[in-house]
C-alpha atoms as a PDB file:
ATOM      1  CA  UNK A   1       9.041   5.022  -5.240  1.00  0.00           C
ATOM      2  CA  UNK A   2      11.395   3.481  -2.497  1.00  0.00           C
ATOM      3  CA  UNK A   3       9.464   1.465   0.333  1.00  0.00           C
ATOM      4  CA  UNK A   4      10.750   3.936   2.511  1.00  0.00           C
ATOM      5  CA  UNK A   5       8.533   6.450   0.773  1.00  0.00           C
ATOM      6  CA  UNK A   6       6.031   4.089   0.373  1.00  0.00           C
ATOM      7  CA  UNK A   7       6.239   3.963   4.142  1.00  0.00           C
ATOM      8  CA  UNK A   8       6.549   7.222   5.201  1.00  0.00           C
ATOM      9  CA  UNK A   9       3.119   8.101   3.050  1.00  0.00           C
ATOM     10  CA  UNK A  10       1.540   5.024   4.834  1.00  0.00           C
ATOM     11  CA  UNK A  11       2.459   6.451   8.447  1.00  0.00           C
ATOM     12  CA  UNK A  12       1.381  10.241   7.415  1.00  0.00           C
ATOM     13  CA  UNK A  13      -2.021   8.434   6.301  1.00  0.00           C
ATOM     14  CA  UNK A  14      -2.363   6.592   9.838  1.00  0.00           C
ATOM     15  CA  UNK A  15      -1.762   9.587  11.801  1.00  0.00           C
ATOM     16  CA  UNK A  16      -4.817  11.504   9.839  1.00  0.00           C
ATOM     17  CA  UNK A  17      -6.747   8.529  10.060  1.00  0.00           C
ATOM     18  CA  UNK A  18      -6.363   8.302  13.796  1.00  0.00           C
ATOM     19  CA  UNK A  19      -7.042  12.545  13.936  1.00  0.00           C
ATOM     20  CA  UNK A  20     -10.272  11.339  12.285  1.00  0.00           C
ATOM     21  CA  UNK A  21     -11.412   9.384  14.533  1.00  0.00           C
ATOM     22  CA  UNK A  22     -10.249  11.459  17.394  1.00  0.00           C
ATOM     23  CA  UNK A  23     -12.677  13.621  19.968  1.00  0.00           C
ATOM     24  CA  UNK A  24     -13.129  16.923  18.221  1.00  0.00           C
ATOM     25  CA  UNK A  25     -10.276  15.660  15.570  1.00  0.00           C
ATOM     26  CA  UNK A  26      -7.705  16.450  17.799  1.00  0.00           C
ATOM     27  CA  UNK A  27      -4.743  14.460  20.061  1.00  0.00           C
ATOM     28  CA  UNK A  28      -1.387  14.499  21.234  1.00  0.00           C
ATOM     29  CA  UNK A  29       1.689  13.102  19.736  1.00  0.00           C
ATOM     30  CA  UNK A  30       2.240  10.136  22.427  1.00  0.00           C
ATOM     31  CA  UNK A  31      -1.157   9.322  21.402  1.00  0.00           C
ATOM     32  CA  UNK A  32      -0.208   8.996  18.027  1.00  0.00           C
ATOM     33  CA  UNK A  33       2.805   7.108  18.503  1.00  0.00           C
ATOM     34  CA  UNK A  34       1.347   4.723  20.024  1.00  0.00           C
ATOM     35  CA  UNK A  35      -2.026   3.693  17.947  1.00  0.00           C
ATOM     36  CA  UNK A  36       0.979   4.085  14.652  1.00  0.00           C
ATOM     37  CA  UNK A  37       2.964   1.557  16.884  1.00  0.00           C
ATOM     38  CA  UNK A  38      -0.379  -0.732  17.334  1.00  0.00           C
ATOM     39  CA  UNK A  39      -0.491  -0.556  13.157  1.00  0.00           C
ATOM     40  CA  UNK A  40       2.885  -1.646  12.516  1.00  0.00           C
ATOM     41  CA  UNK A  41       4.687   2.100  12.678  1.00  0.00           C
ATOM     42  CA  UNK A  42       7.324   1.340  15.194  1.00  0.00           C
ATOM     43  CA  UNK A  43       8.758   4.728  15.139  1.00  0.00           C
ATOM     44  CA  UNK A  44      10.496   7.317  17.692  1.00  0.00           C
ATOM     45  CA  UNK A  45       8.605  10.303  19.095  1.00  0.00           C
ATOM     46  CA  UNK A  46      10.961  12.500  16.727  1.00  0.00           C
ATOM     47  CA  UNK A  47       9.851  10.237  13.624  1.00  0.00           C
ATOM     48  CA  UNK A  48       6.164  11.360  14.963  1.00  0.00           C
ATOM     49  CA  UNK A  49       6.948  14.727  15.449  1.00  0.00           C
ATOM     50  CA  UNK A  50       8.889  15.206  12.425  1.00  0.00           C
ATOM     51  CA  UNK A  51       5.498  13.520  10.403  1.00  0.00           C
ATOM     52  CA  UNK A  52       3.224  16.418  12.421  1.00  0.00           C
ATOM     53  CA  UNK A  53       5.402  19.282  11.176  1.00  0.00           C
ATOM     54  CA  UNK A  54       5.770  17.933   7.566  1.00  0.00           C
ATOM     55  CA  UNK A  55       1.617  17.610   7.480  1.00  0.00           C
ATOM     56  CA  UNK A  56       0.917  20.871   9.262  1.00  0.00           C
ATOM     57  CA  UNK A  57       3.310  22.786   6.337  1.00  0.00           C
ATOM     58  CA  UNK A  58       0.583  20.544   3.623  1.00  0.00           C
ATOM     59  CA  UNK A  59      -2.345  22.366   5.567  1.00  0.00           C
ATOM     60  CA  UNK A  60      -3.851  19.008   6.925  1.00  0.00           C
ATOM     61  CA  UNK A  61      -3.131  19.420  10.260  1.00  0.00           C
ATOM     62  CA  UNK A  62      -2.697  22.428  12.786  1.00  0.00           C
ATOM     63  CA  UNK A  63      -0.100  22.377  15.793  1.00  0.00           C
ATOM     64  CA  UNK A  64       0.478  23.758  19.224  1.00  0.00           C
ATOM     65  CA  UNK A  65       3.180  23.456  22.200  1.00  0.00           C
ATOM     66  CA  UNK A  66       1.136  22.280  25.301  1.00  0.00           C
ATOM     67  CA  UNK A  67       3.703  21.419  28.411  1.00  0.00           C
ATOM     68  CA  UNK A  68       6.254  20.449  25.976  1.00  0.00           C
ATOM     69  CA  UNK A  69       3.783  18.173  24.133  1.00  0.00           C
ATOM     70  CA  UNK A  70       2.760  18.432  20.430  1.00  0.00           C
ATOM     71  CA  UNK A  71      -1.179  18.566  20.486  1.00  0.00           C
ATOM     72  CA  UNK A  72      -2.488  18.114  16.590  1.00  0.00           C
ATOM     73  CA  UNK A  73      -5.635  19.069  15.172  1.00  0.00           C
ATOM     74  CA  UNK A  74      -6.948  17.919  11.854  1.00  0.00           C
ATOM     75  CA  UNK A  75      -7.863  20.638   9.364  1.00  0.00           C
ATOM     76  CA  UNK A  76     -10.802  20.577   6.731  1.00  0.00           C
ATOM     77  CA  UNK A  77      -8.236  19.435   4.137  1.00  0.00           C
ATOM     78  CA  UNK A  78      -6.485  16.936   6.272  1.00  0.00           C
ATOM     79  CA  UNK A  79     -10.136  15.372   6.728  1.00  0.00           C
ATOM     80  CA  UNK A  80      -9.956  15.397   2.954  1.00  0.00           C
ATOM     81  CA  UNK A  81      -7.204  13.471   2.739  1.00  0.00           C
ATOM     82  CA  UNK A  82      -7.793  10.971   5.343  1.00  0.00           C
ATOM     83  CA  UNK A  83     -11.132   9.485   3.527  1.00  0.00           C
ATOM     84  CA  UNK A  84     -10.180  10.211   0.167  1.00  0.00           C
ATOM     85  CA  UNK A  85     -11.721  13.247  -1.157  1.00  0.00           C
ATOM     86  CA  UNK A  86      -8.491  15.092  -1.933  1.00  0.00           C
ATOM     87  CA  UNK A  87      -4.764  14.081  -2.463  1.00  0.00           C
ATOM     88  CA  UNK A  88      -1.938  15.083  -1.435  1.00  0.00           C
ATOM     89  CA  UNK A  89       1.675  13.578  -2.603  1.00  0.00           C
ATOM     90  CA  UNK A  90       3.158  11.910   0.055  1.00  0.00           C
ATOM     91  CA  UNK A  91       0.460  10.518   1.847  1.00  0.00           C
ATOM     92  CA  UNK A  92      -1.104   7.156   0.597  1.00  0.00           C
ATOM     93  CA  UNK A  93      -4.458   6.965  -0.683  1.00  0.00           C
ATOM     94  CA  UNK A  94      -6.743   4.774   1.855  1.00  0.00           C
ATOM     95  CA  UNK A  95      -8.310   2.123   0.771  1.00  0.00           C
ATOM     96  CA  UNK A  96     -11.818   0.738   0.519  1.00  0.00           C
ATOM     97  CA  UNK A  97     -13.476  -0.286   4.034  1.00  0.00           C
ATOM     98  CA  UNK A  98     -10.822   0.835   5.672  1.00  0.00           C
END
């Protein structure tokens, strides 16, 4: 695996982590660009985007257009993912305590 991919898994993994921790598991995607920015995932808003469409197609996240802004909701299987019960290739495992 490249560190690009290694990467890219990483990011997908933040942005269900921070859909985890969101009010009623959901947010916006200039929300989530900016807590991946505050972990080190200095990315564009098409990076994001692109990351929200690739994990709604897995089933771990749902989608809607609200005033031109991407609002994402974590599903039962993203929630899964994010603390390790299920996994899904292409996004990283989390680790312990984190």
């Amino acid at each position: 695996m490249s560190f690009a991919e290694f990467e890219t898994a990483d990011r997908r993994l933040v942005l269900l982590k921070a859909l985890e921790n969101a009010a009623q598991y959901r947010t916006n995607g200039i929300l989530l660009r900016r807590y991946a920015d505050a972990v080190g995932h200095v990315v564009s808003s098409d990076r994001i985007e692109q990351d929200l469409a690739w994990l709604a197609e897995q089933g771990l996240v749902t989608t809607v257009q609200s005033g031109g802004i991407t609002v994402a909701t974590l599903t039962s299987r993203g929630l899964d993912v994010a603390t390790g019960r299920a996994v899904v290739p292409g996004v990283a495992k989390p680790q312990p305590g984190l």
